[in-house]
N, C-alpha and C. Protein backbone atom coordinates (compact mmCIF):
# COMPACT_ATOMS: atom_id res chain seq x y z
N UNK A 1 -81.99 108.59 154.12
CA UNK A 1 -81.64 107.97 152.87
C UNK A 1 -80.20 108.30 152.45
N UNK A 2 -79.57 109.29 152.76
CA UNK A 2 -78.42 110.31 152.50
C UNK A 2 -77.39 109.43 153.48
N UNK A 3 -76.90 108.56 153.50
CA UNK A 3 -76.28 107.68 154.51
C UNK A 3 -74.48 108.12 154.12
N UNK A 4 -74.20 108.07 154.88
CA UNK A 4 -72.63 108.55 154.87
C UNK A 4 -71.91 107.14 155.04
N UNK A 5 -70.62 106.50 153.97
CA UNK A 5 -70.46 105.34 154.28
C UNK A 5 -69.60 105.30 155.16
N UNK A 6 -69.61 103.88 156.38
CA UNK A 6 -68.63 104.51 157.17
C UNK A 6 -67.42 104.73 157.06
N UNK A 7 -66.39 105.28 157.90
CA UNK A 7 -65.13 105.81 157.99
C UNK A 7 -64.39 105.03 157.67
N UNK A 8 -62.98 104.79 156.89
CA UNK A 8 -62.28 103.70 157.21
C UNK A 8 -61.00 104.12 158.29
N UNK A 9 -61.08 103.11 159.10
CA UNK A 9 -60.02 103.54 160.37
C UNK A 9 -58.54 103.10 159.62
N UNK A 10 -57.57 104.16 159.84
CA UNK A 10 -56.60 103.56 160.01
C UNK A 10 -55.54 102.37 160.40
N UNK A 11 -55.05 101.48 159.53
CA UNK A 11 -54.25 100.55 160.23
C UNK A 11 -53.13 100.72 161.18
N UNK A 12 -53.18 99.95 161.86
CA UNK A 12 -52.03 100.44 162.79
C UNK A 12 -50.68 99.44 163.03
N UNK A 13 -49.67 99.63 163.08
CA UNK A 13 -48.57 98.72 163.38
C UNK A 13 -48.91 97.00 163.34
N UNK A 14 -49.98 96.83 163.88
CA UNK A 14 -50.11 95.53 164.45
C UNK A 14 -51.36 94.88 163.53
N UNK A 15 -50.67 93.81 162.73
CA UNK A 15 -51.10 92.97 161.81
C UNK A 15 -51.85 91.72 162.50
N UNK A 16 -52.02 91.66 163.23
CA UNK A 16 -52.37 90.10 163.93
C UNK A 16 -53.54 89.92 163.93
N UNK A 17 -54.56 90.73 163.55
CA UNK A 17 -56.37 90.22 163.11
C UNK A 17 -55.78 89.41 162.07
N UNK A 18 -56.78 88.38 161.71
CA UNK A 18 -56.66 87.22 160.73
C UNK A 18 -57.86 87.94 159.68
N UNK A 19 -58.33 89.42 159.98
CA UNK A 19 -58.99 90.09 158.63
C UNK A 19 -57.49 91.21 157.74
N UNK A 20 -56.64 91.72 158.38
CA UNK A 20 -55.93 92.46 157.53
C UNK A 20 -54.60 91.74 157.73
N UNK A 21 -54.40 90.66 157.96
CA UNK A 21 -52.93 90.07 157.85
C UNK A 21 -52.32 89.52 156.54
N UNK A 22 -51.71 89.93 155.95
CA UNK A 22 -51.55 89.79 154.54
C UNK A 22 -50.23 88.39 154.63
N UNK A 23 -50.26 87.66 154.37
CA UNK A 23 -49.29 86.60 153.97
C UNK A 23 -48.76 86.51 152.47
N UNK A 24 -47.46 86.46 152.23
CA UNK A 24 -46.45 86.00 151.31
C UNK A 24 -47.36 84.83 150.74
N UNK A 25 -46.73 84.68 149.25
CA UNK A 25 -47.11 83.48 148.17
C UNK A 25 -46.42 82.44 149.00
N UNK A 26 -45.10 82.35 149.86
CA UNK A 26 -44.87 81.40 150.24
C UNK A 26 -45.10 80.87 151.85
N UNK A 27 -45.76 82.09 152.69
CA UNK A 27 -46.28 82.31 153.65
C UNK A 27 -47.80 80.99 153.25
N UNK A 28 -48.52 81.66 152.43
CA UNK A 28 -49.97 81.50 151.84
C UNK A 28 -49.90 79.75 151.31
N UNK A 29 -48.92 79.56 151.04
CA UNK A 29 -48.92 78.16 150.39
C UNK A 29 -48.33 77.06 151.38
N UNK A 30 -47.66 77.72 152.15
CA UNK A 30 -47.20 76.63 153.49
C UNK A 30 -48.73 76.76 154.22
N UNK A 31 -49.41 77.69 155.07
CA UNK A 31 -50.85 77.80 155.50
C UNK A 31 -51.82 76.62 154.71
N UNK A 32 -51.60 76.53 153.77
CA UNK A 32 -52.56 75.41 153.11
C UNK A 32 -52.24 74.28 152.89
N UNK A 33 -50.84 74.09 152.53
CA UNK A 33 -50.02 72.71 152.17
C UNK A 33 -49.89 72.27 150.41
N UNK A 34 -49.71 73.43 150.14
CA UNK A 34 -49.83 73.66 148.58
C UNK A 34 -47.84 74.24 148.57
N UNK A 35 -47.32 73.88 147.07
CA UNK A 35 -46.22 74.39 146.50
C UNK A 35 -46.67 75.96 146.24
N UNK A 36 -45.19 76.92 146.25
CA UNK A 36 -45.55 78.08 146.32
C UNK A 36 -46.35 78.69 144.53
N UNK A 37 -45.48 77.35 143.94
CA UNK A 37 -45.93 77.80 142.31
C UNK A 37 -47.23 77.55 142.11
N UNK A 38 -47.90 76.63 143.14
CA UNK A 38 -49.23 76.68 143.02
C UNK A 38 -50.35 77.44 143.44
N UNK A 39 -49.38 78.00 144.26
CA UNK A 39 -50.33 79.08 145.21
C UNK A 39 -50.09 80.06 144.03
N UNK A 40 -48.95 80.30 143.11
CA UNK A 40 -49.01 81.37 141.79
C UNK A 40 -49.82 81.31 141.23
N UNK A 41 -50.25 80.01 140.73
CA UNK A 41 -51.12 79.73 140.05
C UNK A 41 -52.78 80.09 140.20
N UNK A 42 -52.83 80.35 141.44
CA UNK A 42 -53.94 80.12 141.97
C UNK A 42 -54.15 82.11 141.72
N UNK A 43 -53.05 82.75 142.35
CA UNK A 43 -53.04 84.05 142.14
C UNK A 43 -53.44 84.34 140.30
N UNK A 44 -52.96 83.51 139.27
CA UNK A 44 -53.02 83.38 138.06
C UNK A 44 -54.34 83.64 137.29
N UNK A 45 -55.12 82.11 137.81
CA UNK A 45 -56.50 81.94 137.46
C UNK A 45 -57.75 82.90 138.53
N UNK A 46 -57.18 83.68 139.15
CA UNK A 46 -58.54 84.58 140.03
C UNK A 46 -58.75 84.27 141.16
N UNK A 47 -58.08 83.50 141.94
CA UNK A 47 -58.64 82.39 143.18
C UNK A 47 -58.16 83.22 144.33
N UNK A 48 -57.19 83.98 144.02
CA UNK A 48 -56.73 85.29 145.40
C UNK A 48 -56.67 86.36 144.53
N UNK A 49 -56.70 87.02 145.38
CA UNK A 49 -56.90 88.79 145.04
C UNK A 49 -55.31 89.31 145.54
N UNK A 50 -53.86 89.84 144.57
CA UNK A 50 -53.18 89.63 145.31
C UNK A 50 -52.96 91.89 145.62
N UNK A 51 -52.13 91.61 146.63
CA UNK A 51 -51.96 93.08 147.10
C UNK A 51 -50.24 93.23 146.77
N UNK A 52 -49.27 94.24 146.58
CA UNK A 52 -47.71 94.91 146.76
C UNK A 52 -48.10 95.13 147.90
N UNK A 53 -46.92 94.61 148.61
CA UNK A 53 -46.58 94.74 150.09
C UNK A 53 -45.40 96.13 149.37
N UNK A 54 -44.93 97.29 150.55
CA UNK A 54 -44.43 98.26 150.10
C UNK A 54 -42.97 97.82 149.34
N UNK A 55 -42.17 96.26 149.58
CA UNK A 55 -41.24 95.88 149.12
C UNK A 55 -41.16 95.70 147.30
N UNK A 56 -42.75 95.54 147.31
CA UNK A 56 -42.62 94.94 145.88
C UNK A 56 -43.28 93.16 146.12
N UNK A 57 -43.61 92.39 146.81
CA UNK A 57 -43.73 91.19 147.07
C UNK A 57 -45.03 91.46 147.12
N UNK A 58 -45.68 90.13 146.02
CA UNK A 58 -47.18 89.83 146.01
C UNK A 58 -47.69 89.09 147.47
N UNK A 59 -48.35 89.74 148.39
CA UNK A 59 -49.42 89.18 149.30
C UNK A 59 -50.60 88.89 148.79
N UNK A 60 -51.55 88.37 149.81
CA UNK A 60 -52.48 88.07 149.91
C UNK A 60 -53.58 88.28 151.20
N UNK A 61 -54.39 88.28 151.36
CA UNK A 61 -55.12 88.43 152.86
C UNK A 61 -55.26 87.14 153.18
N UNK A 62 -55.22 86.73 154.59
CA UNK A 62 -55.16 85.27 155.06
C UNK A 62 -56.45 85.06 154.96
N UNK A 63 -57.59 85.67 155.19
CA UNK A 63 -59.07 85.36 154.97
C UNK A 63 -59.30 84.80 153.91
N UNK A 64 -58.49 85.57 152.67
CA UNK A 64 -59.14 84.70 151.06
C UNK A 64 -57.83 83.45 150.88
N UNK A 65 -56.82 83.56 151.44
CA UNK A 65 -56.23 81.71 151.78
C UNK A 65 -57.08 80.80 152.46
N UNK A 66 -57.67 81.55 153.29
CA UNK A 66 -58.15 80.62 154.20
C UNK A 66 -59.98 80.29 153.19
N UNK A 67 -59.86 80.89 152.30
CA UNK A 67 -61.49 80.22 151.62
C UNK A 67 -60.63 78.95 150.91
N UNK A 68 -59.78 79.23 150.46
CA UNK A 68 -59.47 78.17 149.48
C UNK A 68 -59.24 77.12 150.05
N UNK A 69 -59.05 76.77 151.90
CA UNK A 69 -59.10 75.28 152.05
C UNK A 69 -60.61 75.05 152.45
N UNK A 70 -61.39 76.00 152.44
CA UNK A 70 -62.85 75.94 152.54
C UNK A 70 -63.32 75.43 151.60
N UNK A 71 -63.37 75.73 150.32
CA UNK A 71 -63.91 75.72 149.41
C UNK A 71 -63.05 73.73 148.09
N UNK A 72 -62.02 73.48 148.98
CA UNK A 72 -61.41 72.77 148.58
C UNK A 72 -60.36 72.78 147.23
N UNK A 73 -60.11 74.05 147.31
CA UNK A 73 -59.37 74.47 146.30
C UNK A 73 -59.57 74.02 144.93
């Protein structure tokens, strides 16, 4: 019952899984075919979850871009 949750592994140099690849607002909005102010927007109303890349620049994970042409934005 006492379950230990698992570990989280370290990231490493190499971004290229399409689970931890974080894309730019303007990265994220070319991927879909949306303006970048809309992809703001979208960061705005709740529709991405956004992350600070260490520069200061709002990312995103390509997984939750990639719901929004799922889901039809």
């Amino acid at each position: 019952m006492n379950e230990e949750p698992p570990a989280i592994q370290p990231t490493t140099g190499d971004m290229t899984t399409s689970a931890s690849r974080q894309l730019t607002v303007n990265e994220a909005a070319d991927a879909i075919g949306v303006d970048s102010f809309t992809m703001l927007s979208f960061i705005q109303r709740g529709r991405v979850n956004p992350t600070r890349s260490p520069s200061g620049e709002a990312t995103g994970p390509e997984s939750e871009v990639t719901k929004l042409t799922v889901r039809g934005r």
